[in-house]
C-alpha atoms as a PDB file:
ATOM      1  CA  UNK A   1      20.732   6.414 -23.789  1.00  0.00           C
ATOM      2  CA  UNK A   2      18.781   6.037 -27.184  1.00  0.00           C
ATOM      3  CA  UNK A   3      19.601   2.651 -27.347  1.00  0.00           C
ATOM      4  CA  UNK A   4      18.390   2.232 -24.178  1.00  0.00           C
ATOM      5  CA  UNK A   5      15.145   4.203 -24.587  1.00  0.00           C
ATOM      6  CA  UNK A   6      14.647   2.351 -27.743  1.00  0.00           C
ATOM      7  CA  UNK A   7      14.662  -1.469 -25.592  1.00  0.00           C
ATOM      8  CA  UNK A   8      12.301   0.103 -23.201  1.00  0.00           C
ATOM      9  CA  UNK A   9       9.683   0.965 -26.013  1.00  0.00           C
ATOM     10  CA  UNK A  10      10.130  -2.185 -27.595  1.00  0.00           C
ATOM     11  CA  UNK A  11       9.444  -4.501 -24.198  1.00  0.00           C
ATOM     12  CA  UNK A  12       6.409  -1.792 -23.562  1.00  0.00           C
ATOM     13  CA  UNK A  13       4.964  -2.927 -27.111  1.00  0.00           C
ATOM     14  CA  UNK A  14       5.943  -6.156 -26.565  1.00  0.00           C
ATOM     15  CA  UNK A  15       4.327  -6.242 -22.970  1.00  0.00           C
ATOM     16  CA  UNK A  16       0.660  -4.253 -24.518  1.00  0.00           C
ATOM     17  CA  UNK A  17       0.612  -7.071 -27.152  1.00  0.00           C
ATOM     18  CA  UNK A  18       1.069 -10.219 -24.795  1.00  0.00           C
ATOM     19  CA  UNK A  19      -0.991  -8.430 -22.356  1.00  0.00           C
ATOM     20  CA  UNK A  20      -4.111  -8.576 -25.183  1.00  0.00           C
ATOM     21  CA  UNK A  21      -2.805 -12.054 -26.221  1.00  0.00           C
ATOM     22  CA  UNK A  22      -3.096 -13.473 -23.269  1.00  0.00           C
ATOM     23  CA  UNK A  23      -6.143 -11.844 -22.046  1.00  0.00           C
ATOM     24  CA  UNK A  24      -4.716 -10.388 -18.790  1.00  0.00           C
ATOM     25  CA  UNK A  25      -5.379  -7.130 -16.427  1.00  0.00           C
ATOM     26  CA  UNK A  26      -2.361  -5.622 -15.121  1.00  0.00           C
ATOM     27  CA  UNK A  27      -3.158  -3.929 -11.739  1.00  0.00           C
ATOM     28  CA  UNK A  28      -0.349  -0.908 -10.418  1.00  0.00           C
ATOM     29  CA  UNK A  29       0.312   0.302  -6.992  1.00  0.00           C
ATOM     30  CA  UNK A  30       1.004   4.302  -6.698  1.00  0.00           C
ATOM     31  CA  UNK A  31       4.523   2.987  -5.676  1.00  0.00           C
ATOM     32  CA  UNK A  32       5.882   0.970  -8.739  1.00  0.00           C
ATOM     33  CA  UNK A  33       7.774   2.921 -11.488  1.00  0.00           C
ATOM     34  CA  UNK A  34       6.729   5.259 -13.508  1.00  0.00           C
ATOM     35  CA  UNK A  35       6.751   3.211 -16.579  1.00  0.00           C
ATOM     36  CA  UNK A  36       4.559   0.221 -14.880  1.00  0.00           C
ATOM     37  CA  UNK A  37       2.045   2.977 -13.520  1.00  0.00           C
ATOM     38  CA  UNK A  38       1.151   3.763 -17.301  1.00  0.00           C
ATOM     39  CA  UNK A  39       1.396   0.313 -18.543  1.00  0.00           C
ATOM     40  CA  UNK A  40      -1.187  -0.643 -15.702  1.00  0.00           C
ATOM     41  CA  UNK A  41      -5.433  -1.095 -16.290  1.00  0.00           C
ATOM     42  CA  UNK A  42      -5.803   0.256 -13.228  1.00  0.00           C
ATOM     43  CA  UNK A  43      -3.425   2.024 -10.332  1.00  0.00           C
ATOM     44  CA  UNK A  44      -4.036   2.878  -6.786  1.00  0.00           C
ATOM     45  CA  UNK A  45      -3.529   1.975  -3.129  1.00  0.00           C
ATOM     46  CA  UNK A  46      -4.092  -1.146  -1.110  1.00  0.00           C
ATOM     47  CA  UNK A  47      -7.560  -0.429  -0.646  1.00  0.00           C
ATOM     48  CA  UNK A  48      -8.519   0.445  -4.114  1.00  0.00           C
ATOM     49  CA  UNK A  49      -7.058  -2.681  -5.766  1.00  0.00           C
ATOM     50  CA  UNK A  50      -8.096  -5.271  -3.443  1.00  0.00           C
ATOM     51  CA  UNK A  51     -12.094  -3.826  -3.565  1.00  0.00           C
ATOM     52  CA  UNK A  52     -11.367  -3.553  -7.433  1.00  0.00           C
ATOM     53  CA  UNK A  53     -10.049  -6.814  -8.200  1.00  0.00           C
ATOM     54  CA  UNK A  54     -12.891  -8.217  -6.718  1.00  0.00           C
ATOM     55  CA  UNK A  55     -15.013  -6.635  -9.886  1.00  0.00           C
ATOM     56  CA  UNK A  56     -12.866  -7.480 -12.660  1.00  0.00           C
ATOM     57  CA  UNK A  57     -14.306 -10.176 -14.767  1.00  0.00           C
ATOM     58  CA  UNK A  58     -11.440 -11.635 -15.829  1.00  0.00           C
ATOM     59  CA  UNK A  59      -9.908 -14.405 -14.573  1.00  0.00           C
ATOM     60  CA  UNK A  60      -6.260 -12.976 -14.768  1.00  0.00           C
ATOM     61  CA  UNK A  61      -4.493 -10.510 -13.241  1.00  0.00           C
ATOM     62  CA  UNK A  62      -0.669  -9.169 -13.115  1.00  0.00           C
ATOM     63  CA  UNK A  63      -0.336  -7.294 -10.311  1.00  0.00           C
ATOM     64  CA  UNK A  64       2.444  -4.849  -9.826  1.00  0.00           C
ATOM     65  CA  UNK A  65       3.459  -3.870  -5.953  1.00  0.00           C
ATOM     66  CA  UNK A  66       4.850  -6.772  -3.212  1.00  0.00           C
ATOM     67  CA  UNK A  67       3.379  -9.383  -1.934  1.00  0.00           C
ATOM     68  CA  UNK A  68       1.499  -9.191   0.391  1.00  0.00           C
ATOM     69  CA  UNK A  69      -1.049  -7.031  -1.581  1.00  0.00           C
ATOM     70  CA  UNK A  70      -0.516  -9.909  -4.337  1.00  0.00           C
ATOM     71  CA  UNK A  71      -1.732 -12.271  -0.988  1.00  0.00           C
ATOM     72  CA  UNK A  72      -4.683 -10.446  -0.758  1.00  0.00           C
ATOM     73  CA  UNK A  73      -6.307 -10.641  -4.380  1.00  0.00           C
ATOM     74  CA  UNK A  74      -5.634 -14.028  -4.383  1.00  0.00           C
ATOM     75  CA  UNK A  75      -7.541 -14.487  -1.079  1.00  0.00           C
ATOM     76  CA  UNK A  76     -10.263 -11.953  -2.498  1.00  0.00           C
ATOM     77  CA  UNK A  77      -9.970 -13.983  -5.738  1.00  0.00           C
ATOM     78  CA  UNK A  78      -8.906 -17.686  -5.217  1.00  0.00           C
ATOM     79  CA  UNK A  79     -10.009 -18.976  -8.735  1.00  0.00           C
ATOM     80  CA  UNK A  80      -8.155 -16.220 -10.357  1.00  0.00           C
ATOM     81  CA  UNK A  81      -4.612 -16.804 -11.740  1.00  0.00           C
ATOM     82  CA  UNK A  82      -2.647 -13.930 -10.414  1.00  0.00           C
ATOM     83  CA  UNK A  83       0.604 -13.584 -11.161  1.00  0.00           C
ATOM     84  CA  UNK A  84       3.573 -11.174 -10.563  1.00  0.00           C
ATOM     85  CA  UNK A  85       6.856 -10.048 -12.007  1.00  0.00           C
ATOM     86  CA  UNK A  86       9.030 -11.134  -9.358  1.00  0.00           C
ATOM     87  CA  UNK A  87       8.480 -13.368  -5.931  1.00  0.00           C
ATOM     88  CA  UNK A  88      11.342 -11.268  -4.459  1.00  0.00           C
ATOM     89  CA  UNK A  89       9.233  -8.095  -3.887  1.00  0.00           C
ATOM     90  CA  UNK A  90       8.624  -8.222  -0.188  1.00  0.00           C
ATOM     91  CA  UNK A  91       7.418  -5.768   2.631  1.00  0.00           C
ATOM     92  CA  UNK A  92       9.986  -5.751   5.530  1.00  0.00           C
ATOM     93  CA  UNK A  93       7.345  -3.824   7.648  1.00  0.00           C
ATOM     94  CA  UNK A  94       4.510  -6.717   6.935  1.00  0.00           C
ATOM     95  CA  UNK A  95       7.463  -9.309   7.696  1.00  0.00           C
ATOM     96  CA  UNK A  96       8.269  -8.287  10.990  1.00  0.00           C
ATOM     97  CA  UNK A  97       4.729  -9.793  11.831  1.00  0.00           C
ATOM     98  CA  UNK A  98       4.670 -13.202  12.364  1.00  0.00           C
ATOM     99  CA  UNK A  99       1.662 -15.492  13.744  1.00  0.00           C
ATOM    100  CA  UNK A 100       3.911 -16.289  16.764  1.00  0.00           C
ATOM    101  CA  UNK A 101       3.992 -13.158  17.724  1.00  0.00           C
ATOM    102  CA  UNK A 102      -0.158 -12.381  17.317  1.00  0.00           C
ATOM    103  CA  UNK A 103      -0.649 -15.562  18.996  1.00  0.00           C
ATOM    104  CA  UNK A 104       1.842 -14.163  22.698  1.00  0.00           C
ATOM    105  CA  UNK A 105      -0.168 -11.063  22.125  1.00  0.00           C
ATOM    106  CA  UNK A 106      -3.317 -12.895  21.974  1.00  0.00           C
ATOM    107  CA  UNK A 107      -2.520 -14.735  25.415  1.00  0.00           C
ATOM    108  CA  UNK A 108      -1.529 -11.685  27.069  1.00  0.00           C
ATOM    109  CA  UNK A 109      -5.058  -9.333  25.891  1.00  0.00           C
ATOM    110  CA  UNK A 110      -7.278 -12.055  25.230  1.00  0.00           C
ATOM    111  CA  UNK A 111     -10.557  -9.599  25.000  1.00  0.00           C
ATOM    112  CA  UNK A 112      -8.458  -7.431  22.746  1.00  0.00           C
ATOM    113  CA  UNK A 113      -9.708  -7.691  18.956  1.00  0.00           C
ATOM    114  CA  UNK A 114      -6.689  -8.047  16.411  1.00  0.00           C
ATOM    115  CA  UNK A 115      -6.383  -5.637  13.799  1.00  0.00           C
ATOM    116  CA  UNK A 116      -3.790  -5.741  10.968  1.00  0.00           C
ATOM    117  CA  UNK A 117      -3.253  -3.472   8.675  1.00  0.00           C
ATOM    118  CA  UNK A 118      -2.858  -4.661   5.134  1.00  0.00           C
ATOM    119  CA  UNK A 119       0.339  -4.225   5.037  1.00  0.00           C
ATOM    120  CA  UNK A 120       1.001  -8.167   7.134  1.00  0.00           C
ATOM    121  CA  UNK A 121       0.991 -11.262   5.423  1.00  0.00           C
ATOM    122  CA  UNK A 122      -1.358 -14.011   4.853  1.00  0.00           C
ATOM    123  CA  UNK A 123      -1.055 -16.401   7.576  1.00  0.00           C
ATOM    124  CA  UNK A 124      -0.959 -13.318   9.968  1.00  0.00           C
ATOM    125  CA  UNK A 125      -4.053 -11.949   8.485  1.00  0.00           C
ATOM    126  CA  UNK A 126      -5.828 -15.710   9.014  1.00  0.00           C
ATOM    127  CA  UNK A 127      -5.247 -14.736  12.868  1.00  0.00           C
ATOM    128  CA  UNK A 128      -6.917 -11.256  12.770  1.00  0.00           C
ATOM    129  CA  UNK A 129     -10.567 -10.584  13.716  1.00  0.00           C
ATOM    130  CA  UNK A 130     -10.238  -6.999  11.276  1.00  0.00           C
ATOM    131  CA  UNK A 131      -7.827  -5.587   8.654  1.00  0.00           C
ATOM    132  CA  UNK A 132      -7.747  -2.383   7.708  1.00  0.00           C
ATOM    133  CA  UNK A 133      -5.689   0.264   5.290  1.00  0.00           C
ATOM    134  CA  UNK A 134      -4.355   3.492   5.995  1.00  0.00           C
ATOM    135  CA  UNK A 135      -6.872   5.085   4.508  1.00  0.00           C
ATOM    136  CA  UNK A 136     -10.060   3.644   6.520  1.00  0.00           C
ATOM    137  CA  UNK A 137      -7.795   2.145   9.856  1.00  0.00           C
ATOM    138  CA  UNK A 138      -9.282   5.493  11.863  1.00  0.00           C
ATOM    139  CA  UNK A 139     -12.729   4.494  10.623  1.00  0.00           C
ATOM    140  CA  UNK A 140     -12.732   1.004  11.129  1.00  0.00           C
ATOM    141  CA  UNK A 141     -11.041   1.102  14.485  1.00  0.00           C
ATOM    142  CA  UNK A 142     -13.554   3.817  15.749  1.00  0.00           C
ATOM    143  CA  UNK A 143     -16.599   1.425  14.622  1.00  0.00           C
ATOM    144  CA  UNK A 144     -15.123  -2.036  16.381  1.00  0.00           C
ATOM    145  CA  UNK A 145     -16.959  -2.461  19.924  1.00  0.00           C
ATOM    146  CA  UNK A 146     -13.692  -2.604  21.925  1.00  0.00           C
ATOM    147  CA  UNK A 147     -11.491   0.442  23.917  1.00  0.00           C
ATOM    148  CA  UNK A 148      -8.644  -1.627  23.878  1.00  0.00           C
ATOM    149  CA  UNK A 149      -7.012  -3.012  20.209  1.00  0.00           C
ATOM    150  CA  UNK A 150      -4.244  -5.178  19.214  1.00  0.00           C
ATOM    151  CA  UNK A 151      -2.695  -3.096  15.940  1.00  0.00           C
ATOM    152  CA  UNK A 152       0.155  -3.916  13.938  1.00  0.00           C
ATOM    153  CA  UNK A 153       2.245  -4.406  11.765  1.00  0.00           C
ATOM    154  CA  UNK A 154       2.890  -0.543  11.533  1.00  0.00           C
ATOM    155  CA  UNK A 155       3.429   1.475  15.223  1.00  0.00           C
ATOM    156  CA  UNK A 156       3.358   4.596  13.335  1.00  0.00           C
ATOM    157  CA  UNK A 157       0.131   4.133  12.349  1.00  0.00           C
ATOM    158  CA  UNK A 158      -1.194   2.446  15.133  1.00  0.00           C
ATOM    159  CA  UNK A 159       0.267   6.145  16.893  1.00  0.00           C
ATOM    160  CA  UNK A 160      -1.779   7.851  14.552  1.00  0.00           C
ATOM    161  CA  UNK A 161      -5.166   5.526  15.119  1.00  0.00           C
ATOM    162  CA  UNK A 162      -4.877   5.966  18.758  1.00  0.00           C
ATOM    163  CA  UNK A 163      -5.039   9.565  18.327  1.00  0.00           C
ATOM    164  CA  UNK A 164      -7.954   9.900  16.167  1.00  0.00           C
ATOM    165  CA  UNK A 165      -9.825   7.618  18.256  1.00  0.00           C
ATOM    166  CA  UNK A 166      -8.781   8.045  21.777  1.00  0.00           C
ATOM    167  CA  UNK A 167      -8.924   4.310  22.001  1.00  0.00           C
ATOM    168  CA  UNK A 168      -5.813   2.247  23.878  1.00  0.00           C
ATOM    169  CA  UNK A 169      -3.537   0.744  20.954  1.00  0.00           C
ATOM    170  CA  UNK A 170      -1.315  -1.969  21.824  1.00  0.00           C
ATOM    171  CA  UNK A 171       1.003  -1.873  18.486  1.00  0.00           C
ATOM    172  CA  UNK A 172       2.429  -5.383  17.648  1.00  0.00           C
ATOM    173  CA  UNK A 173       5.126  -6.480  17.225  1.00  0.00           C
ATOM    174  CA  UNK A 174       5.753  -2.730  18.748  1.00  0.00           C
ATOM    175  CA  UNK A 175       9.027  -0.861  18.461  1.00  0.00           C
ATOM    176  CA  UNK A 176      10.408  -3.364  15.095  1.00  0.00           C
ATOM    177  CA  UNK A 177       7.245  -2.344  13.040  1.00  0.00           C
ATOM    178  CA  UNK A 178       7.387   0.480  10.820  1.00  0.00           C
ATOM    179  CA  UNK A 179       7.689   1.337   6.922  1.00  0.00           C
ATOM    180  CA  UNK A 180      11.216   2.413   6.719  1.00  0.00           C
ATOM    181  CA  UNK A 181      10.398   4.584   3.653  1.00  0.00           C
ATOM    182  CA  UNK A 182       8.218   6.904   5.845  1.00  0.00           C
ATOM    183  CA  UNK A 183       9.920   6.620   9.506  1.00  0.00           C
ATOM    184  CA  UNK A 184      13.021   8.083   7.624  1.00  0.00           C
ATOM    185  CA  UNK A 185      11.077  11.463   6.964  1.00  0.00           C
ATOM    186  CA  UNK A 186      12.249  13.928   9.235  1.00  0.00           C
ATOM    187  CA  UNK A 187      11.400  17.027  11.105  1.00  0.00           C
ATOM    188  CA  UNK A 188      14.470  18.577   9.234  1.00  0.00           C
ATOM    189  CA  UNK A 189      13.255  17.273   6.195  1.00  0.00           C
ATOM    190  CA  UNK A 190      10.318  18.996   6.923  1.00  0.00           C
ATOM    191  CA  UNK A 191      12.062  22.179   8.065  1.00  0.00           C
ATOM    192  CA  UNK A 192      13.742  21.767   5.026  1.00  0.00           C
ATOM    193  CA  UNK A 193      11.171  21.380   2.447  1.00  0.00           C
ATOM    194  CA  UNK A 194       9.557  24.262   4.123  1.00  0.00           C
ATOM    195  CA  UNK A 195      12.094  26.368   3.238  1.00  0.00           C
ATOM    196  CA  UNK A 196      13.022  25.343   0.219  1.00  0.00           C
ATOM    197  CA  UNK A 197       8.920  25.808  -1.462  1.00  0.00           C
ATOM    198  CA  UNK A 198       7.294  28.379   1.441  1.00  0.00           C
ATOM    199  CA  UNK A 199       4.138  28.255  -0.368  1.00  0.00           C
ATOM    200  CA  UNK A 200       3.640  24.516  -0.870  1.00  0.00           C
ATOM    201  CA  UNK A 201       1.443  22.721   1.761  1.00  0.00           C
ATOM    202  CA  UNK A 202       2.718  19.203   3.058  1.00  0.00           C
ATOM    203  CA  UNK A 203       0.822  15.845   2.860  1.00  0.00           C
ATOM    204  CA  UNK A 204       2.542  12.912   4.301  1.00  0.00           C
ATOM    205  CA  UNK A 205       0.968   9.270   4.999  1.00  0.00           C
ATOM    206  CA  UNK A 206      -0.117   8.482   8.614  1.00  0.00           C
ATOM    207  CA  UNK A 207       3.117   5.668   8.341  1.00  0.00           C
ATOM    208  CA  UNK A 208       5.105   8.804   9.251  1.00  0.00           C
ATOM    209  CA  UNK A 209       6.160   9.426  12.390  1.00  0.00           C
ATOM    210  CA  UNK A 210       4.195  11.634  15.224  1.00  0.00           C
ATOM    211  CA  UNK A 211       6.974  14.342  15.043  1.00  0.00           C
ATOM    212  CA  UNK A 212       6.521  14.500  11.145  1.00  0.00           C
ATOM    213  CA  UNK A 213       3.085  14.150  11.150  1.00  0.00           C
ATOM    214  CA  UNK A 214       2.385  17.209  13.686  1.00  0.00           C
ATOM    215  CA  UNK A 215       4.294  19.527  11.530  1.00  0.00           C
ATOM    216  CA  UNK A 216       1.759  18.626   8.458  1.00  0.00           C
ATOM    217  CA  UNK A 217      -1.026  20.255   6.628  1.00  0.00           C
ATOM    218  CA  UNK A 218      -2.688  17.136   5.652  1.00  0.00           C
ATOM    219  CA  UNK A 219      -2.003  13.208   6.469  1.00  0.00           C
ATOM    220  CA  UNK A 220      -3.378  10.740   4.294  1.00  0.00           C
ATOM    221  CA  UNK A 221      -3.469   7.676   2.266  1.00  0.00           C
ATOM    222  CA  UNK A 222      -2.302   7.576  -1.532  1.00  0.00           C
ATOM    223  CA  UNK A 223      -5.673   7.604  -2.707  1.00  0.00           C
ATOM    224  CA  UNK A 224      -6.553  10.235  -0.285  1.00  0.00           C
ATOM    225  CA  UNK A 225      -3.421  12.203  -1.580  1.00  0.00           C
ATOM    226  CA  UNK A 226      -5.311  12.422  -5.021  1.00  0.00           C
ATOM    227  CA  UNK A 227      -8.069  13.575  -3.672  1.00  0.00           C
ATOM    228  CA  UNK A 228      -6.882  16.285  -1.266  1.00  0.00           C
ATOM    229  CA  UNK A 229      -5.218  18.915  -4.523  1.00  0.00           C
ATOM    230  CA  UNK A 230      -8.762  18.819  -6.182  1.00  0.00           C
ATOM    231  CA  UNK A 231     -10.220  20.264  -2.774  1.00  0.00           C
ATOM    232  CA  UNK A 232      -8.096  22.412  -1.704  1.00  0.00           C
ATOM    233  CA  UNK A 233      -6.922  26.182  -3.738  1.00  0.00           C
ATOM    234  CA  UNK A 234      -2.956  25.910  -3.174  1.00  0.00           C
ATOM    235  CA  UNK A 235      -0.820  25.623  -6.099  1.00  0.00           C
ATOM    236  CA  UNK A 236       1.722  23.635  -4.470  1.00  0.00           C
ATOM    237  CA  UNK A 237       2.331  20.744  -2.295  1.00  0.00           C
ATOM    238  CA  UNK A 238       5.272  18.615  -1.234  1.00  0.00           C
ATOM    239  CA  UNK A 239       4.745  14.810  -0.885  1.00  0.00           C
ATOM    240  CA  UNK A 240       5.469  12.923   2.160  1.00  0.00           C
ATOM    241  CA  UNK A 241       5.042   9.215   0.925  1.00  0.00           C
ATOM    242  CA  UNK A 242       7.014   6.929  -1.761  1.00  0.00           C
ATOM    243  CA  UNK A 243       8.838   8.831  -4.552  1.00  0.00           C
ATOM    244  CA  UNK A 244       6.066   7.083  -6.783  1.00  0.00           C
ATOM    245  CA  UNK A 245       3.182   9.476  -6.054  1.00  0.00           C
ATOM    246  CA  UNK A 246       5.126  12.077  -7.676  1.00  0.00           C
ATOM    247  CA  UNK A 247       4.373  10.437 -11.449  1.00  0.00           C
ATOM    248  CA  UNK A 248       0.930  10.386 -10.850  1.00  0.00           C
ATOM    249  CA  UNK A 249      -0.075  13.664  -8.881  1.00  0.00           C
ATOM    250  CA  UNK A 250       1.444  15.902 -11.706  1.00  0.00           C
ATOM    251  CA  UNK A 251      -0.854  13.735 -14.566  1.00  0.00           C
ATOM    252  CA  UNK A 252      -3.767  13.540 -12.562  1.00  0.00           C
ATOM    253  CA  UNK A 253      -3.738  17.481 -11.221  1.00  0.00           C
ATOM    254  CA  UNK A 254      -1.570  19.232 -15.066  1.00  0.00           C
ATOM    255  CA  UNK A 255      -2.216  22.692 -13.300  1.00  0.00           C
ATOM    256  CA  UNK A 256      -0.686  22.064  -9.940  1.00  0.00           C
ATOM    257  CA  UNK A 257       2.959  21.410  -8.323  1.00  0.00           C
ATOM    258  CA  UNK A 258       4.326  18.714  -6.335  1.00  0.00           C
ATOM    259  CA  UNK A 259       7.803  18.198  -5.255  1.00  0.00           C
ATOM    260  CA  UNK A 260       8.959  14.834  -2.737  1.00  0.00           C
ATOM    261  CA  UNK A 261       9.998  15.692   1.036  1.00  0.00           C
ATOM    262  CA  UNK A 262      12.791  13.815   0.537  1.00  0.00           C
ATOM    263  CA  UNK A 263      14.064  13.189  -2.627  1.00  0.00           C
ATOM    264  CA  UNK A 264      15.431   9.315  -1.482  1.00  0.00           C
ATOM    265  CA  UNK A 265      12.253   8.162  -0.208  1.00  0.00           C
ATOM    266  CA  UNK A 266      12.243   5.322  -2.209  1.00  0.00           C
ATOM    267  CA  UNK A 267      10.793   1.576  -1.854  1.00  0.00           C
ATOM    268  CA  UNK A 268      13.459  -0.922  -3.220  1.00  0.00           C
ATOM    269  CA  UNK A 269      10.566  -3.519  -3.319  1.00  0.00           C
ATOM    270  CA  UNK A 270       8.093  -1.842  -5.226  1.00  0.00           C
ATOM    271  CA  UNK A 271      11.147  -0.963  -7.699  1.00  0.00           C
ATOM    272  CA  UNK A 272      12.162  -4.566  -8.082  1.00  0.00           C
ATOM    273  CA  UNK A 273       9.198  -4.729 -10.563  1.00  0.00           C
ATOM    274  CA  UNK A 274      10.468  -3.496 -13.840  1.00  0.00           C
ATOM    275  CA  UNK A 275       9.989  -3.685 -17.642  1.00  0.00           C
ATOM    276  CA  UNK A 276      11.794  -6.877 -18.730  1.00  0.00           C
ATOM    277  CA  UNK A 277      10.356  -8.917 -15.216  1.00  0.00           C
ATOM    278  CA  UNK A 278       7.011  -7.891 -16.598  1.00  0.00           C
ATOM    279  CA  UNK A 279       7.659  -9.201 -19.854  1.00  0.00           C
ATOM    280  CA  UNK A 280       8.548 -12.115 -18.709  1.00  0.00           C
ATOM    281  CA  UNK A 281       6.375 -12.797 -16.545  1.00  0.00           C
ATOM    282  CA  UNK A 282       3.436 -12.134 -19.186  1.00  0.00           C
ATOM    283  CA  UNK A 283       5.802 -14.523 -21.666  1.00  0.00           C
ATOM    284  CA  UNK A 284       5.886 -17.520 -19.369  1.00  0.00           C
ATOM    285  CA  UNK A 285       3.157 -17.028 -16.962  1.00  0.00           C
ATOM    286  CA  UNK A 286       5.270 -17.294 -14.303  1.00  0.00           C
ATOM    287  CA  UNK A 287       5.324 -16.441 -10.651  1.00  0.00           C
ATOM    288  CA  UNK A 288       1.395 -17.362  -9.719  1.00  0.00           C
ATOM    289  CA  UNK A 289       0.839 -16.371  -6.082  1.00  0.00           C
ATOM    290  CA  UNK A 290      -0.971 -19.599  -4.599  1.00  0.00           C
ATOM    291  CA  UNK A 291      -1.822 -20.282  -0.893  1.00  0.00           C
ATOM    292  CA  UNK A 292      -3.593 -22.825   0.903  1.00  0.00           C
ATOM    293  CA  UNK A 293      -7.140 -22.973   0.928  1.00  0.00           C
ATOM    294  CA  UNK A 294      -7.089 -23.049   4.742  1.00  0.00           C
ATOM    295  CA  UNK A 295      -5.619 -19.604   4.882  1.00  0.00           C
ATOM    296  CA  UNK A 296      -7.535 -18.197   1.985  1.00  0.00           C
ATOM    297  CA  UNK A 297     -10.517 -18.701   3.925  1.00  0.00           C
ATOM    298  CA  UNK A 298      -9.485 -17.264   7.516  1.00  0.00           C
ATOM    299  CA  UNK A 299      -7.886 -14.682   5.990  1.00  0.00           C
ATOM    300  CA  UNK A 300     -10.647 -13.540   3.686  1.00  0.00           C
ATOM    301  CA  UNK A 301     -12.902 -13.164   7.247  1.00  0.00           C
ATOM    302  CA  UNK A 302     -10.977 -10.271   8.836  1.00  0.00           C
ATOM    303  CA  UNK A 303     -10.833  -8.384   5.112  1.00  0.00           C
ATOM    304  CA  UNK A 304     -14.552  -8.841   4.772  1.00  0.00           C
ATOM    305  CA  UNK A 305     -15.134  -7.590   8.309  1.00  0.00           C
ATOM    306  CA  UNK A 306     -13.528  -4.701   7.129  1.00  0.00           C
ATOM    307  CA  UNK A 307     -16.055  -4.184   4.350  1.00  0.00           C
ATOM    308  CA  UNK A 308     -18.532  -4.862   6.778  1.00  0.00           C
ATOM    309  CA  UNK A 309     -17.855  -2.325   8.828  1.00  0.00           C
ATOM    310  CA  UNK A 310     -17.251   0.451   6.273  1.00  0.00           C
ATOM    311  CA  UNK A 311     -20.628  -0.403   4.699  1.00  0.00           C
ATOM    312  CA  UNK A 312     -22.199   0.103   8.186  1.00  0.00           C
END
């Protein structure tokens, strides 16, 4: 264990001085390990670090997450070189999206705008009309000029958007889309957790299902999640999101507690990122996301129609 301990401070030094060297900004999502989240510039959520990127001068960026958020500074930032650790750190949730299936949707509710959550890749995102991110989908789906919206990837969320707004949401691809980090939180994990910490309020992300979600204090983005301790007098709170959020809750609020609803919800993807992937990926300056400069520019409409519309 010492030896081990003393590898991972070595590639951390190792990774600050290349870093410097080679003049880039390492961006973190709430999800990646703990180690990453203090290595990074700058963490956050989806949101956050695609409006953020957008305002960082320089012209290199390693960003820590999957890809599909990797997707979208590149399409935010086309002359930028972005890189990342590892091409195999995917979203099976945004991957169950494919233009196919917008396009049989598209036939079917031709008068029905398309909005995709971030969480969908880049060619599906070229076929949307509006993205939007757990934390503003409510907002931006109440603003949009239409009673009847084609949502997706996530049906949990969709659930949650069709609630707040009253509006008719036809999730796509339906049934097959979901985070399976959050659709495995339970009501008995709930019950559970309950139980376990009877003074702790719950805040669980709006991927979670209806069943979880009704049985919640609070529901909410990551970056909402750091804002909601700071407002509100309880001492404790259990965590219904990615086992992530639980490194940076504790640093961010010293005189509170925070304990996981379930202690496995874990993202494999977000975990594939690690110390000696980051090294080497600072070392060789490998793994640049690139796309084609057809689908940077449709799918850079739908994100700034987003922007648009929470500016308005």
């Amino acid at each position: 264990m010492i030896k081990e301990t003393a590898i991972e401070r070595e590639l951390i030094e190792k990774i600050k001085e290349l870093k410097e060297k080679k003049g880039y900004t390492i961006l973190g999502h709430n999800y990646v390990i703990s180690e990453l989240q203090d290595l990074s510039d700058i963490t956050g959520d989806s949101l956050q670090l695609a409006r953020l990127a957008t305002e960082i001068e320089n012209d290199k960026i390693l960003f820590l997450g999957v890809d599909f958020m990797a997707e979208t500074l590149k399409i935010l930032n086309p002359s930028k070189k972005i890189i990342v650790p590892t091409k195999g750190s995917t979203c099976p949730m945004a991957n169950s999206l494919t233009p196919e299936i917008i396009k049989s949707f598209k036939e079917k509710y031709p008068n029905a705008p398309v909005v995709l959550y971030v969480n969908s890749t880049a060619e599906c995102k070229a076929l949307a009309d509006y993205t939007c991110t757990s934390a503003n989908a409510v907002e931006i789906v109440s603003k949009i000029d239409s009673d009847t919206i084609l949502f997706g990837p996530d049906k949990n969320l969709g659930s949650y958007v069709a609630e707040k707004t009253g509006k008719k949401i036809i999730p796509i691809p339906g049934e097959t889309g979901y985070c399976y980090v959050h659709n495995r939180f339970s009501v008995e994990d709930v019950r559970k957790a309950k139980e376990k910490y009877p003074n702790a309020k719950i805040i669980v992300h709006p991927e979670s299902s209806k069943e979880v979600r009704d049985l919640c204090e609070y529901i909410g983005s990551t970056g909402q999640m750091m804002k909601f301790p700071k407002e509100d007098e309880t001492e404790e709170f259990i965590i219904g999101t990615e086992i992530g959020m639980i490194h940076k809750l504790p640093k961010t609020f010293k005189d509170k507690k925070f304990y996981p609803l379930k202690e496995l919800g874990i993202c494999n993807n977000m975990k594939k990122n690690n110390l000696k992937n980051v090294y080497e990926a600072l070392l060789n300056e490998e793994n640049e996301i690139n796309l084609p400069e057809e689908i940077i520019e449709k799918a850079k409409i739908p994100i700034m129609n987003m922007f648009k519309l929470m500016e308005g």
